[in-house]
N, C-alpha and C. Protein backbone atom coordinates (compact mmCIF):
# COMPACT_ATOMS: atom_id res chain seq x y z
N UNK A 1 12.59 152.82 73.99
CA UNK A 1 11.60 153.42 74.85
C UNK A 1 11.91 153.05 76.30
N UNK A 2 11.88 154.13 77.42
CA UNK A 2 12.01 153.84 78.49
C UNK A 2 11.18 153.30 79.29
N UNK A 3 11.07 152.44 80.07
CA UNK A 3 10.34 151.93 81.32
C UNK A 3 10.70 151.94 82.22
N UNK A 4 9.40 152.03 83.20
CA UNK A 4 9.58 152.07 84.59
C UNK A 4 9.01 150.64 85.88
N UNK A 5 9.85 150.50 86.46
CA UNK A 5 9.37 149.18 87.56
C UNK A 5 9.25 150.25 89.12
N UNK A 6 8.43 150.41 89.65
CA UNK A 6 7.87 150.84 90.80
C UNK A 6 8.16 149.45 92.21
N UNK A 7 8.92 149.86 92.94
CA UNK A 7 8.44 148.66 93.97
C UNK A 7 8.46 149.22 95.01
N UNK A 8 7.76 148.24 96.18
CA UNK A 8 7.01 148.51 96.82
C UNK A 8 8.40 149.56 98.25
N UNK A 9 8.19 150.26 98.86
CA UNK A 9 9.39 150.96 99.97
C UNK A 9 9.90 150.71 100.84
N UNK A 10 9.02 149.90 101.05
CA UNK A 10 9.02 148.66 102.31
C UNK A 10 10.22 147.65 102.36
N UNK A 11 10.12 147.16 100.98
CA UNK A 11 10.91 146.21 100.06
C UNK A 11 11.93 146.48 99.09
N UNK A 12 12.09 148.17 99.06
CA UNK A 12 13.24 148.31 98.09
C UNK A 12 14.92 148.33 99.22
N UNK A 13 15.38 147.68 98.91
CA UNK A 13 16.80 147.81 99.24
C UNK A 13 17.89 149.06 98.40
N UNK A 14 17.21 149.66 97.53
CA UNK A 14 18.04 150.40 96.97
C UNK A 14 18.91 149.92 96.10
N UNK A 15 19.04 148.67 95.76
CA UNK A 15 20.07 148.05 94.97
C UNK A 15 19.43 146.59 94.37
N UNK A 16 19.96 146.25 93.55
CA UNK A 16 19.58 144.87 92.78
C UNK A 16 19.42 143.79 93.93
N UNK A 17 19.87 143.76 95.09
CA UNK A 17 19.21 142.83 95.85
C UNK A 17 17.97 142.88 96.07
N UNK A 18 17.20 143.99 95.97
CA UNK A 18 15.87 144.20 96.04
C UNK A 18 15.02 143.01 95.21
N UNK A 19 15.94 142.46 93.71
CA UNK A 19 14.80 141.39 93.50
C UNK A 19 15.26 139.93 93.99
N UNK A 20 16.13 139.92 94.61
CA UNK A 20 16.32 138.60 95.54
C UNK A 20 16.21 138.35 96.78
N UNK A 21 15.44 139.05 97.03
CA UNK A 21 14.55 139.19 98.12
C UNK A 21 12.78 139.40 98.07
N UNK A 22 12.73 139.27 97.02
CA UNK A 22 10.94 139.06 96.45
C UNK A 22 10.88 138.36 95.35
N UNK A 23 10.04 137.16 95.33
CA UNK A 23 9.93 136.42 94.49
C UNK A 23 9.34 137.38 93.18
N UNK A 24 7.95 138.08 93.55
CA UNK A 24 7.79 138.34 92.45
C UNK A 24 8.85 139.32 91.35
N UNK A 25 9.56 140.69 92.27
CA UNK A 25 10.47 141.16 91.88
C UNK A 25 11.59 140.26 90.98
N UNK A 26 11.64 139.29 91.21
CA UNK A 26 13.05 138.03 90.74
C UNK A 26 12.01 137.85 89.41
N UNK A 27 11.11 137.28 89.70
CA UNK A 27 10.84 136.60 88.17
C UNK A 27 10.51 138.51 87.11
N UNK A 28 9.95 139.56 87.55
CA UNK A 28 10.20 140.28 86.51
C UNK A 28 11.50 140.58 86.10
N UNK A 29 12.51 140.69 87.03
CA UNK A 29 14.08 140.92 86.57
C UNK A 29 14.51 139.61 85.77
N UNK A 30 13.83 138.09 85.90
CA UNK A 30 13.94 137.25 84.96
C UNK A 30 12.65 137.34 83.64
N UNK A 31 12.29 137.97 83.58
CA UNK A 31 11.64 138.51 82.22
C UNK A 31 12.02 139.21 81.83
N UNK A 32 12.76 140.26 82.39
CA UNK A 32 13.07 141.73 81.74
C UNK A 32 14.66 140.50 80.55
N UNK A 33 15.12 140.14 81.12
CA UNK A 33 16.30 138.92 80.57
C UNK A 33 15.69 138.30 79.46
N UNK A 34 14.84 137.57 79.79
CA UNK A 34 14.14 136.94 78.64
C UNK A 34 13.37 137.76 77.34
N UNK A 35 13.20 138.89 78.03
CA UNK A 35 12.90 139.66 77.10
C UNK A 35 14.05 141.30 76.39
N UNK A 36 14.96 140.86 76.62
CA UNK A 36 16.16 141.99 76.07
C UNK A 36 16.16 142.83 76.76
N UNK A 37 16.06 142.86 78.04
CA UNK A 37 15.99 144.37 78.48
C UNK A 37 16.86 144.14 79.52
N UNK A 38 17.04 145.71 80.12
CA UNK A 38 18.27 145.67 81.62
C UNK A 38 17.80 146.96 82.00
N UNK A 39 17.89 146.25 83.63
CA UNK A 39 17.92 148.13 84.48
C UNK A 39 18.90 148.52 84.04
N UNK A 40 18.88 150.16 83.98
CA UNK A 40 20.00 150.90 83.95
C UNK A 40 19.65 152.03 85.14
N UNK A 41 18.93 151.96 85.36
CA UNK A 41 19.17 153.29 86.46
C UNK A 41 18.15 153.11 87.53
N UNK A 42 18.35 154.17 88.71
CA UNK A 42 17.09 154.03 89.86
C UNK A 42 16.91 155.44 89.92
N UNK A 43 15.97 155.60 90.94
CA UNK A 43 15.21 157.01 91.57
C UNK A 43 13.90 156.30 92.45
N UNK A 44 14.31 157.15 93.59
CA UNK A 44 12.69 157.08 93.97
C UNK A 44 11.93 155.50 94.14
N UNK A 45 12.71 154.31 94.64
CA UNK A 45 11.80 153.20 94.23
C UNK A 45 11.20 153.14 93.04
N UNK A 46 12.00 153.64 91.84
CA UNK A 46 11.53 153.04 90.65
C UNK A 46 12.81 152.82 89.77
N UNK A 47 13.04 151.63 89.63
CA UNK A 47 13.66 151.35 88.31
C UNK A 47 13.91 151.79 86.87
N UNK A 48 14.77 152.15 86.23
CA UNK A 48 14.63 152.45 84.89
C UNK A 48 14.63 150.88 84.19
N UNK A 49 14.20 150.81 83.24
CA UNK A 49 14.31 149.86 82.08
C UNK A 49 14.59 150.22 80.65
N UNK A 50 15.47 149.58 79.97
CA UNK A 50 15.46 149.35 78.27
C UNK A 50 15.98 148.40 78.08
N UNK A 51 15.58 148.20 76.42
CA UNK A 51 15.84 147.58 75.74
C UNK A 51 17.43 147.57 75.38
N UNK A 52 18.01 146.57 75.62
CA UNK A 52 19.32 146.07 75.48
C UNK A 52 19.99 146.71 74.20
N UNK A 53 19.29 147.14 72.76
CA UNK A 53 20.14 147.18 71.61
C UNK A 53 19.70 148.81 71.67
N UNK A 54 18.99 149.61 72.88
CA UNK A 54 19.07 150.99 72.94
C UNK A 54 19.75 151.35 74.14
N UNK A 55 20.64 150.68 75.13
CA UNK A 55 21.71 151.41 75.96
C UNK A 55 22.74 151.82 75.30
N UNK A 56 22.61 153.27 76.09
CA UNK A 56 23.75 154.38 75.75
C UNK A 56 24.76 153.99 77.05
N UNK A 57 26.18 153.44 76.06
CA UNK A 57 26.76 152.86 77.76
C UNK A 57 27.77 154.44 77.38
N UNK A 58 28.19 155.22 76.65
CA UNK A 58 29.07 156.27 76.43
C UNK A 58 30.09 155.86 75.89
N UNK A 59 30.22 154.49 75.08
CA UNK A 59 31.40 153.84 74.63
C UNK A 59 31.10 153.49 72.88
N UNK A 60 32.25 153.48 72.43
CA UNK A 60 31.97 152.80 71.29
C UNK A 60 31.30 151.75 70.91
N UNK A 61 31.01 151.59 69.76
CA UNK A 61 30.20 150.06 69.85
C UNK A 61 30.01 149.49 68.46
N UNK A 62 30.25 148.33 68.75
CA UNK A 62 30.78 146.94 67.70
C UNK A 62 29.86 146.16 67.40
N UNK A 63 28.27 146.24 66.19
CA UNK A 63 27.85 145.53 66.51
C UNK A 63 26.60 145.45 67.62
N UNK A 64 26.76 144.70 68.58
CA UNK A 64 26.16 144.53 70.41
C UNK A 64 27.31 144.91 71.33
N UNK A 65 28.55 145.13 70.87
CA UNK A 65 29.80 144.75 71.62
C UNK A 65 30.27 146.74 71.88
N UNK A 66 29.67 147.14 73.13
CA UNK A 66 30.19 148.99 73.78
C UNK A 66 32.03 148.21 74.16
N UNK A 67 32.40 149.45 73.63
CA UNK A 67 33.99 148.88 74.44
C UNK A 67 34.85 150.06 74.23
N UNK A 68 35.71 150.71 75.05
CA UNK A 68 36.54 151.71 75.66
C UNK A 68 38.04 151.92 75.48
N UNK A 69 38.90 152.17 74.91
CA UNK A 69 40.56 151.78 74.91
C UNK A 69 41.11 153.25 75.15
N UNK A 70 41.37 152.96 76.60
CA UNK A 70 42.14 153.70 77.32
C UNK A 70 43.71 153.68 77.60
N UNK A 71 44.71 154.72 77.33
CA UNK A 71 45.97 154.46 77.61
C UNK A 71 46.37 154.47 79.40
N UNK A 72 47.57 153.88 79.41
CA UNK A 72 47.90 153.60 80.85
C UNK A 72 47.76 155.17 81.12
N UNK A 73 47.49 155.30 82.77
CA UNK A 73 47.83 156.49 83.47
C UNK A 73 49.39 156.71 83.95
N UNK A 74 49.81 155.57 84.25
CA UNK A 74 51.67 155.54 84.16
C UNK A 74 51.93 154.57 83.24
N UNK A 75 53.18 154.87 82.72
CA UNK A 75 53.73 153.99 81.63
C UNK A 75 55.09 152.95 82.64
N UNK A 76 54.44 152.02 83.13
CA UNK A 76 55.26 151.53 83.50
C UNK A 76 56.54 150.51 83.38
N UNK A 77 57.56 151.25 83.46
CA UNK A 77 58.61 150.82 83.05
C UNK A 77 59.27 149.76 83.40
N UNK A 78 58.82 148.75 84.46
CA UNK A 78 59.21 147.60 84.52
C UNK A 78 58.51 146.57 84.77
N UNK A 79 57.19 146.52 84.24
CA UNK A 79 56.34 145.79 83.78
C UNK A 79 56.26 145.67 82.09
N UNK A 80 55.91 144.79 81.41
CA UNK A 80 55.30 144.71 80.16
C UNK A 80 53.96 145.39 80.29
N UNK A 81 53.88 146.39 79.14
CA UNK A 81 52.24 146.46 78.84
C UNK A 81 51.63 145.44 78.44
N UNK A 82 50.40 145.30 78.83
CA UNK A 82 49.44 144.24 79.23
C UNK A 82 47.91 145.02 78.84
N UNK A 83 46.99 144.40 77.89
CA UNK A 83 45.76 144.57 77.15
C UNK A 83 44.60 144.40 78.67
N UNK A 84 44.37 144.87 79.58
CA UNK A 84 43.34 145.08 80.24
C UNK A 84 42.08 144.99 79.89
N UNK A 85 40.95 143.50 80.14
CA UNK A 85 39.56 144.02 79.22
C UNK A 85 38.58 143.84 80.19
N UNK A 86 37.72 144.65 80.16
CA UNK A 86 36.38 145.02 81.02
C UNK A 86 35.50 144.31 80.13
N UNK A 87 34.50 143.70 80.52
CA UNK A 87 33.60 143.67 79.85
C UNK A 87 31.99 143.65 80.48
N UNK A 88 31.10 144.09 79.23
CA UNK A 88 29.65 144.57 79.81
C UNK A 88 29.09 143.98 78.76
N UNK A 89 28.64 142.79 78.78
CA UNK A 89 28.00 141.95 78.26
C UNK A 89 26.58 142.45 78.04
N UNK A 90 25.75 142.78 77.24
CA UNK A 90 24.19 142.91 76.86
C UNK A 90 23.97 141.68 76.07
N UNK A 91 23.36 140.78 76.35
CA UNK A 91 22.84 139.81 75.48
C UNK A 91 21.45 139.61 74.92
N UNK A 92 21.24 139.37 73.85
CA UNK A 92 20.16 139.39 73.34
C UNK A 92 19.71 138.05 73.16
């Protein structure tokens, strides 16, 4: 289920610094943690929210573990191929 965090316009920075710059903003982004959840999106001074084991990251997924395996865009020939890993940790 989706949720929404509203803050105030005055005070939105447009970006996740917005809750380190307001106490109260900080401790709900440290609840939303404590409680499984993560922004995923903005609009409008409002935050999206979900639940961690319902993000759609567009990747496969292992488990808790979204993850992507992409081939090189050049095959480069005088380097060794080398395993590249991103990772996007959701913790529960």
């Amino acid at each position: 289920m989706t949720e929404y965090f509203e803050v105030d316009a005055e005070k939105d920075l447009k970006s996740m610094d917005t809750f380190l710059e307001d106490w109260k903003y900080y401790e709900f982004l440290k609840n939303l943690a404590l409680n499984n959840k993560s922004i995923v999106g903005y609009r409008d001074h409002k935050y999206t929210v979900q639940k961690n084991t319902e993000i759609d990251l567009g990747m496969e997924k292992y488990k808790n573990i979204h993850y992507n395996i992409e081939l090189p865009i050049e095959n480069e020939q005088y380097l060794s191929n080398k395993l590249i890993v991103f990772l996007c940790l959701l913790i529960e």
